[in-house]
Protein backbone atom coordinates (compact mmCIF):
# COMPACT_ATOMS: atom_id res chain seq x y z
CA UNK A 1 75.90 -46.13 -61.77
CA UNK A 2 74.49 -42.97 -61.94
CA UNK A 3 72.04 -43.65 -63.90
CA UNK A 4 70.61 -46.20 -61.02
CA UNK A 5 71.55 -43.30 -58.08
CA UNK A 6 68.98 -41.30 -60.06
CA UNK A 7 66.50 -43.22 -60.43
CA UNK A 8 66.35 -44.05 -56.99
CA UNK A 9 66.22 -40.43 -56.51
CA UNK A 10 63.33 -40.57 -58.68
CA UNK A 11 60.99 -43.24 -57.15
CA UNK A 12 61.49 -41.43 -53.61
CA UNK A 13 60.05 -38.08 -54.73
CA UNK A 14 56.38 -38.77 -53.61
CA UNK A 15 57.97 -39.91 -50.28
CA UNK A 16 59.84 -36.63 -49.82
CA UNK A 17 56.95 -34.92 -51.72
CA UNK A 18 54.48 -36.13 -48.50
CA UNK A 19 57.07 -35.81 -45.71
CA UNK A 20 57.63 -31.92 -46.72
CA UNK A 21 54.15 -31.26 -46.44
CA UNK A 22 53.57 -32.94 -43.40
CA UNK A 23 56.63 -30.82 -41.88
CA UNK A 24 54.53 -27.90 -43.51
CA UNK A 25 51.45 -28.98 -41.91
CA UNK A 26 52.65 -29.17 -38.72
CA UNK A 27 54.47 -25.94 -38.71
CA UNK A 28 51.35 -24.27 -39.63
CA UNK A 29 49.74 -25.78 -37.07
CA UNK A 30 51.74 -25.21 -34.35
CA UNK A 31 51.44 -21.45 -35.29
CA UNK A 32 48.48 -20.89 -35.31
CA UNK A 33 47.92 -23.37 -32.55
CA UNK A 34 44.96 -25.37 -34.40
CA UNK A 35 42.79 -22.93 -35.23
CA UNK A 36 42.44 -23.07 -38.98
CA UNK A 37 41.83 -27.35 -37.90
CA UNK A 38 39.35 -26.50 -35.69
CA UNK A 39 37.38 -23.91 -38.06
CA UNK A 40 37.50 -26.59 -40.82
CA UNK A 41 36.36 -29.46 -38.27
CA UNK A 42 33.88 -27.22 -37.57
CA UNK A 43 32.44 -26.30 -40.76
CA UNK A 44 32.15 -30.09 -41.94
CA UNK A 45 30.61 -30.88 -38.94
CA UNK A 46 27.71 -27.95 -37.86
CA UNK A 47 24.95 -29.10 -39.95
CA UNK A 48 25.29 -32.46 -37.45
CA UNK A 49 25.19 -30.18 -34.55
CA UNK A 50 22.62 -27.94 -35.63
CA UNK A 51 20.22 -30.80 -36.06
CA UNK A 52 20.89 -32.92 -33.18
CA UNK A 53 20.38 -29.16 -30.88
CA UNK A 54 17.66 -28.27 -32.62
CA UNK A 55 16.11 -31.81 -31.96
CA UNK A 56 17.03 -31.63 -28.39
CA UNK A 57 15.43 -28.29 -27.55
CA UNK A 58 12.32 -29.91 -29.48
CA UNK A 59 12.43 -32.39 -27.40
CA UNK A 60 13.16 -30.31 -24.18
CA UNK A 61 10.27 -27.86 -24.68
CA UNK A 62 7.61 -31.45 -25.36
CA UNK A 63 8.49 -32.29 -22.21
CA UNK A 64 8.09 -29.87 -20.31
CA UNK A 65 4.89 -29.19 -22.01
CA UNK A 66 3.26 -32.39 -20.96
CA UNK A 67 5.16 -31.86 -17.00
CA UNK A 68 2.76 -28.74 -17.20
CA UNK A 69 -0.48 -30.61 -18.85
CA UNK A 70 -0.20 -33.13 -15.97
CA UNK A 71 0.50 -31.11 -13.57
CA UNK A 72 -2.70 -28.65 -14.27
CA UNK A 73 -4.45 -32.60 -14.72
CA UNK A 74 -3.54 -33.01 -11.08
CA UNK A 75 -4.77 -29.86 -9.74
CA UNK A 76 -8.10 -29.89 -11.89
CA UNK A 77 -8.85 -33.56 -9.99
CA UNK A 78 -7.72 -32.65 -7.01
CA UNK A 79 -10.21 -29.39 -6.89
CA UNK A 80 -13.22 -31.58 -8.38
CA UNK A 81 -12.77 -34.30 -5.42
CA UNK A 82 -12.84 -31.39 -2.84
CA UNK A 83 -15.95 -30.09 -4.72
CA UNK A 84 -17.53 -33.22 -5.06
CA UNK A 85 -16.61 -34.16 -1.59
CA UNK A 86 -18.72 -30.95 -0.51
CA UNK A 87 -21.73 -31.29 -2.41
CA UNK A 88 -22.37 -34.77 -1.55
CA UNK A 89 -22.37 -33.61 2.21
CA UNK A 90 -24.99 -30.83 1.25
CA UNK A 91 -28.96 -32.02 2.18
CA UNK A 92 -29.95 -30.30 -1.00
CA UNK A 93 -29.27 -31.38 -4.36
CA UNK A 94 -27.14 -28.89 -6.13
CA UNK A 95 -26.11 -28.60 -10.20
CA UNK A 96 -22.34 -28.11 -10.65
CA UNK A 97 -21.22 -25.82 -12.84
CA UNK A 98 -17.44 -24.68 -14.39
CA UNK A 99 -16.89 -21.07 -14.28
CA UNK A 100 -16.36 -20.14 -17.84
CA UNK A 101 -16.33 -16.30 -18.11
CA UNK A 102 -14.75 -13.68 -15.78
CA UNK A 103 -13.70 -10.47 -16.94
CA UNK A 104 -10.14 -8.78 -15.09
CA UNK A 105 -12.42 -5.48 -15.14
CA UNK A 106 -15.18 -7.22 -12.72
CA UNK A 107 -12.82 -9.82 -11.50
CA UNK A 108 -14.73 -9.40 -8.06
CA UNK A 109 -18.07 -8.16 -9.10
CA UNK A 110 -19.42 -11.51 -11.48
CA UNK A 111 -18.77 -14.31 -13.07
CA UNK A 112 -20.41 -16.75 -15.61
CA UNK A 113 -20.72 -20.13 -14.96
CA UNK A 114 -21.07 -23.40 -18.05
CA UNK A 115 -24.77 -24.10 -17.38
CA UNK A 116 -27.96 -22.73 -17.57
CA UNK A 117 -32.03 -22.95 -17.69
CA UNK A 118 -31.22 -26.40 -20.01
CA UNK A 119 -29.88 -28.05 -16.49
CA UNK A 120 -32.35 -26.46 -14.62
CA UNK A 121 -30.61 -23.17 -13.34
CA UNK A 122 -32.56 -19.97 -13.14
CA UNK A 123 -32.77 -16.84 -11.52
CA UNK A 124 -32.54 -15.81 -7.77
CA UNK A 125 -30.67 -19.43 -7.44
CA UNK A 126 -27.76 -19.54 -4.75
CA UNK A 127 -24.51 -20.30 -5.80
CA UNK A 128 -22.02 -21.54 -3.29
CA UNK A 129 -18.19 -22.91 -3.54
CA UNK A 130 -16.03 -24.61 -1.22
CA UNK A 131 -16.37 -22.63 2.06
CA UNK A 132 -19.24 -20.74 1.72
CA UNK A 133 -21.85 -18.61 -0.10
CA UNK A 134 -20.52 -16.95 -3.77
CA UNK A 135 -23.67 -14.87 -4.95
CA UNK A 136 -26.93 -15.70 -6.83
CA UNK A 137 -27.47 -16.04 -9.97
CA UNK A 138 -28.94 -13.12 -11.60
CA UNK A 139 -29.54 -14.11 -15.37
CA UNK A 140 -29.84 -17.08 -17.42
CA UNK A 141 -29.41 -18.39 -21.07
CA UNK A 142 -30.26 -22.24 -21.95
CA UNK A 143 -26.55 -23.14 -21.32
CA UNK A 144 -24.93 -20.09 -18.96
CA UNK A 145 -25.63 -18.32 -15.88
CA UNK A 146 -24.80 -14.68 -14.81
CA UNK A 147 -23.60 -14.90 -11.16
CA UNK A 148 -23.40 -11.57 -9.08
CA UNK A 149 -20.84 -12.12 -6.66
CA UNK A 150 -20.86 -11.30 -2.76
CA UNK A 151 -18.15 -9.63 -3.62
CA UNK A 152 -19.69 -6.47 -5.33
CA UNK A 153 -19.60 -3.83 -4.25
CA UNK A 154 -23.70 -2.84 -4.82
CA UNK A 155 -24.06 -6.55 -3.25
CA UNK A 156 -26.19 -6.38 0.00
CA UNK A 157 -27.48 -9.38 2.02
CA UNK A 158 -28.38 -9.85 5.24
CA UNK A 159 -26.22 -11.68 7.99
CA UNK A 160 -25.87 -12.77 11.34
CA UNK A 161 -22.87 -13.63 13.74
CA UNK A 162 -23.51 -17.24 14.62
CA UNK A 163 -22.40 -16.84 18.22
CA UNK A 164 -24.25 -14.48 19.20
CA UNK A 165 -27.06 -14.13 16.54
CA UNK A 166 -26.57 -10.30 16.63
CA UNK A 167 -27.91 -9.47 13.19
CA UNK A 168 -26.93 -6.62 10.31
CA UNK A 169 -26.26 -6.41 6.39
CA UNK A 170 -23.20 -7.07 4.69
CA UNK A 171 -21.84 -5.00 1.49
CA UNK A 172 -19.14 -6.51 -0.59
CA UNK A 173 -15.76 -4.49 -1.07
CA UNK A 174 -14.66 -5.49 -4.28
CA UNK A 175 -12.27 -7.90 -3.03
CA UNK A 176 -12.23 -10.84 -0.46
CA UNK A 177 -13.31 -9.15 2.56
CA UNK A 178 -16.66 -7.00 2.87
CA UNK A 179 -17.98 -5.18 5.65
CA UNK A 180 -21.05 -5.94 7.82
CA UNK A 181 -23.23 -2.98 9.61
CA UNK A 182 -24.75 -4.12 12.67
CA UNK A 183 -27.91 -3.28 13.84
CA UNK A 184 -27.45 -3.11 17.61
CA UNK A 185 -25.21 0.09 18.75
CA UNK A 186 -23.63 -2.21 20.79
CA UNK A 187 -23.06 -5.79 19.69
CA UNK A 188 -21.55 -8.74 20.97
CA UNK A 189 -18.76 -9.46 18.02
CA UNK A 190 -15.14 -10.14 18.31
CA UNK A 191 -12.65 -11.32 15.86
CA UNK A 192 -12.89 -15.08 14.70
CA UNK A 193 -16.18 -14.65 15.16
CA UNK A 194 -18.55 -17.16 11.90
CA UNK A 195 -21.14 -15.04 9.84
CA UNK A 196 -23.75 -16.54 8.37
CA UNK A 197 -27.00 -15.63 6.29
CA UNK A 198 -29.32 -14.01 8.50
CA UNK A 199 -32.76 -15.68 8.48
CA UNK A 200 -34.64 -12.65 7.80
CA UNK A 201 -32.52 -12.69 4.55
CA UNK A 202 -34.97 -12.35 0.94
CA UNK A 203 -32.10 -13.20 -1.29
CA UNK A 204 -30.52 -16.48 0.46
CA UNK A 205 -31.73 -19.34 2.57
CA UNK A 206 -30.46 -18.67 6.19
CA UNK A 207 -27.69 -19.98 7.91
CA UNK A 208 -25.42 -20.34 4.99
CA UNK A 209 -21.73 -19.83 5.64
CA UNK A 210 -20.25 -16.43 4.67
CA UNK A 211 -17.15 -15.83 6.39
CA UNK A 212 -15.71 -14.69 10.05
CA UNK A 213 -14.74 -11.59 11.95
CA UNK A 214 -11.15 -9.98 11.17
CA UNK A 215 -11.80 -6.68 13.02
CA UNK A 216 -14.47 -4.93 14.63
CA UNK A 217 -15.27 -0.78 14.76
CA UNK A 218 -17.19 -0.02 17.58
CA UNK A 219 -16.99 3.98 17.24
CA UNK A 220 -17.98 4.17 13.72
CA UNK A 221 -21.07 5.81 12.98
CA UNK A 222 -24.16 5.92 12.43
CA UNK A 223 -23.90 2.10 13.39
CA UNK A 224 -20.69 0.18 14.79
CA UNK A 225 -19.01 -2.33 11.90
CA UNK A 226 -16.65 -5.30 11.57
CA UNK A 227 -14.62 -6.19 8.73
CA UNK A 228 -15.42 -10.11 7.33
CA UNK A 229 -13.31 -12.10 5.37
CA UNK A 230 -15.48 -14.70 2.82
CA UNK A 231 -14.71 -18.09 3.51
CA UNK A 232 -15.25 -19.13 -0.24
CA UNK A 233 -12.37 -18.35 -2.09
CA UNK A 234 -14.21 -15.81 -4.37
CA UNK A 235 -10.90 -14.76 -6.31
CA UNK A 236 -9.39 -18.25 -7.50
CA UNK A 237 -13.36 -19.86 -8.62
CA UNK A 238 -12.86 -22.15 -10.95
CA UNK A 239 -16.43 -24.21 -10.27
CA UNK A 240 -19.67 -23.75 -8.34
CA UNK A 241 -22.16 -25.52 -7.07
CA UNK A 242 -25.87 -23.51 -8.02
CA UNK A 243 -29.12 -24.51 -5.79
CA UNK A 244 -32.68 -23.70 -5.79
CA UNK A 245 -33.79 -20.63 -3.39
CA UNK A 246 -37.88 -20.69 -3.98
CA UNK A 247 -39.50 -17.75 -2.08
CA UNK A 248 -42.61 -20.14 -1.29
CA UNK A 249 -40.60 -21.78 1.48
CA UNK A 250 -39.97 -18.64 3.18
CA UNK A 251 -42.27 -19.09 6.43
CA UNK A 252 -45.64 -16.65 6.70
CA UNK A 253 -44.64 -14.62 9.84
CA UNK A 254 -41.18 -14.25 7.84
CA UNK A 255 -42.90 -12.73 5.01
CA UNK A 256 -44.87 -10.19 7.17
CA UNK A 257 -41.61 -9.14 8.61
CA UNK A 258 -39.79 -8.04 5.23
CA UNK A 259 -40.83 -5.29 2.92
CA UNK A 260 -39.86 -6.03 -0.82
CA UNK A 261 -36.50 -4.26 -0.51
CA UNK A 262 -35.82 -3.97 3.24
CA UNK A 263 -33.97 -6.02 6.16
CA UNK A 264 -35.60 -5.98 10.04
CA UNK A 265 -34.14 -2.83 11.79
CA UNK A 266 -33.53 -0.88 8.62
CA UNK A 267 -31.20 -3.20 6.58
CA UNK A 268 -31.26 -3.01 3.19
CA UNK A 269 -31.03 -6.42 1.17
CA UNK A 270 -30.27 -5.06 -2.60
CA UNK A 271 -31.29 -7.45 -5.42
C-alpha cells in the first residue's frame, strides 16, 4: 500500500515540477510587471524590426526622390512651352539656348549659355527671355556663349518710353531694376510707363521690350531719372533665346547720327 501511494507520488513529480514554476513565473512577472518578457521579446525580435525600418525609410526616401524628379520634370516642360510659345511668335528666327554657367559672385552681371559659333551664335548677338531683352552676347566658343547681362552694372544701352518716345540711356543696378537718365530736363514719364530699346541704340535692334516705370526723380541732377524694373526675369534664367543684330541693317541717316561710343543728346551706349 505504500509502496503504490509512493509511486504515485513519484509519476506526479514533473506535474508538480511544471506547476511550481509556472507559480514562479508568474510571480516574477507580476513583479516586475513584464519587463524582463518584454526585453527578451524584444531581443529575439529586433533584427526583424531593424530590417523591415530600415527597408521602409529606403523606401520612403525613393519616393520622395522621384515626387521631386517629376516635379522639377513638370516645371522644366512647363518653362520650355512658355519659351517655345514666345519664340514662335517672334518674326525673326532665334537659336535657343540652356543657360549652363552662372557664377553667385556675378549672379546679375553674366551668364553662359549651352551653344555657341557651332549653332551659329556670335558676338554682338541679342539675347532675349520671356518678357524682354537679357543682354548680348559678348564672347563665343564653338559650343558656349558669354552673355553680359542688362543687369550689370557697366551695362549701358539706349532706351525710350514707348508712350511718349522721350528718349535716354539705361545702366543696370546689379539686380532686377536699373535706372534710366533722360535726356529732356523735363520729360513726360510716369509710373507703369513700357521702356523699350531706343532706335538710336548701336548695341540692340529698337523697340525691344525692356521693362516699365516704378518711380520717377524729377529733381535729380544733372538730368531727371526713373527707376525701371526688367520685364525678363533676369534672376531665375534658366534658357534664352539668342538672335542676330548685324550693324549693316542699321539705316544710313542712323549711322550719321551715332559716334562709335555715343547716344543722340550725350548718351553713352557702353559695349
Amino acid at each position: 500500500m505504500l509502496k503504490n501511494t509512493l509511486r504515485r507520488w513519484w509519476d506526479l513529480r514533473l506535474p508538480i515540477a511544471l506547476l511550481g514554476l509556472a507559480v514562479t513565473a508568474a510571480w516574477g512577472v507580476r513583479q516586475t510587471q513584464g519587463t524582463a518578457m518584454f526585453e527578451v521579446y524584444n531581443f529575439v525580435t529586433r533584427p526583424f524590426h531593424a530590417n523591415g525600418s530600415g527597408q521602409e525609410q529606403l523606401i520612403l526616401a525613393r519616393t520622395q526622390e522621384l515626387q521631386t524628379q517629376v516635379l522639377e520634370l513638370e516645371t522644366q516642360n512647363q518653362k520650355l512651352k512658355e519659351l517655345l510659345n514666345y519664340v514662335s511668335g517672334q518674326k525673326k528666327k532665334g537659336v535657343v539656348a540652356p543657360i549652363i554657367g552662372r557664377s553667385a559672385d556675378h549672379w546679375w552681371q553674366q551668364v553662359t549659355l549651352g551653344k555657341g559659333s557651332n549653332d551659329g551664335i556670335k558676338t554682338d548677338f541679342t539675347v532675349m527671355g520671356p518678357g524682354g531683352l537679357v543682354g548680348r552676347v559678348v564672347s563665343v566658343t564653338p559650343n558656349t556663349s558669354l552673355v553680359l547681362l542688362i543687369s550689370d552694372p557697366t551695362s549701358q544701352l539706349g532706351v525710350a518710353v514707348t508712350r511718349t518716345r522721350h528718349m535716354g540711356f539705361l545702366r543696370g543696378k546689379g539686380k532686377n531694376k536699373a535706372v534710366m537718365e533722360f535726356f529732356d530736363n523735363v520729360p513726360n514719364v510716369k509710373p507703369g510707363d513700357v521702356v523699350s530699346t531706343s532706335a538710336f541704340s548701336q548695341l540692340f535692334p529698337a523697340s525691344l521690350p525692356v521693362g516699365k516705370v516704378l518711380s520717377v526723380d524729377m529733381n535729380k541732377t544733372p538730368a531727371p531719372e526713373a527707376m525701371i524694373e526688367f520685364s525678363a526675369p533676369i534672376n531665375s534664367l534658366e534658357w534664352a533665346v539668342v538672335y542676330p543684330h548685324s550693324k549693316e541693317t542699321e539705316k544710313p541717316d542712323q549711322k550719321a547720327l551715332e559716334s562709335p561710343t555715343s547716344t543722340p543728346q550725350g548718351g553713352v551706349e557702353k559695349k
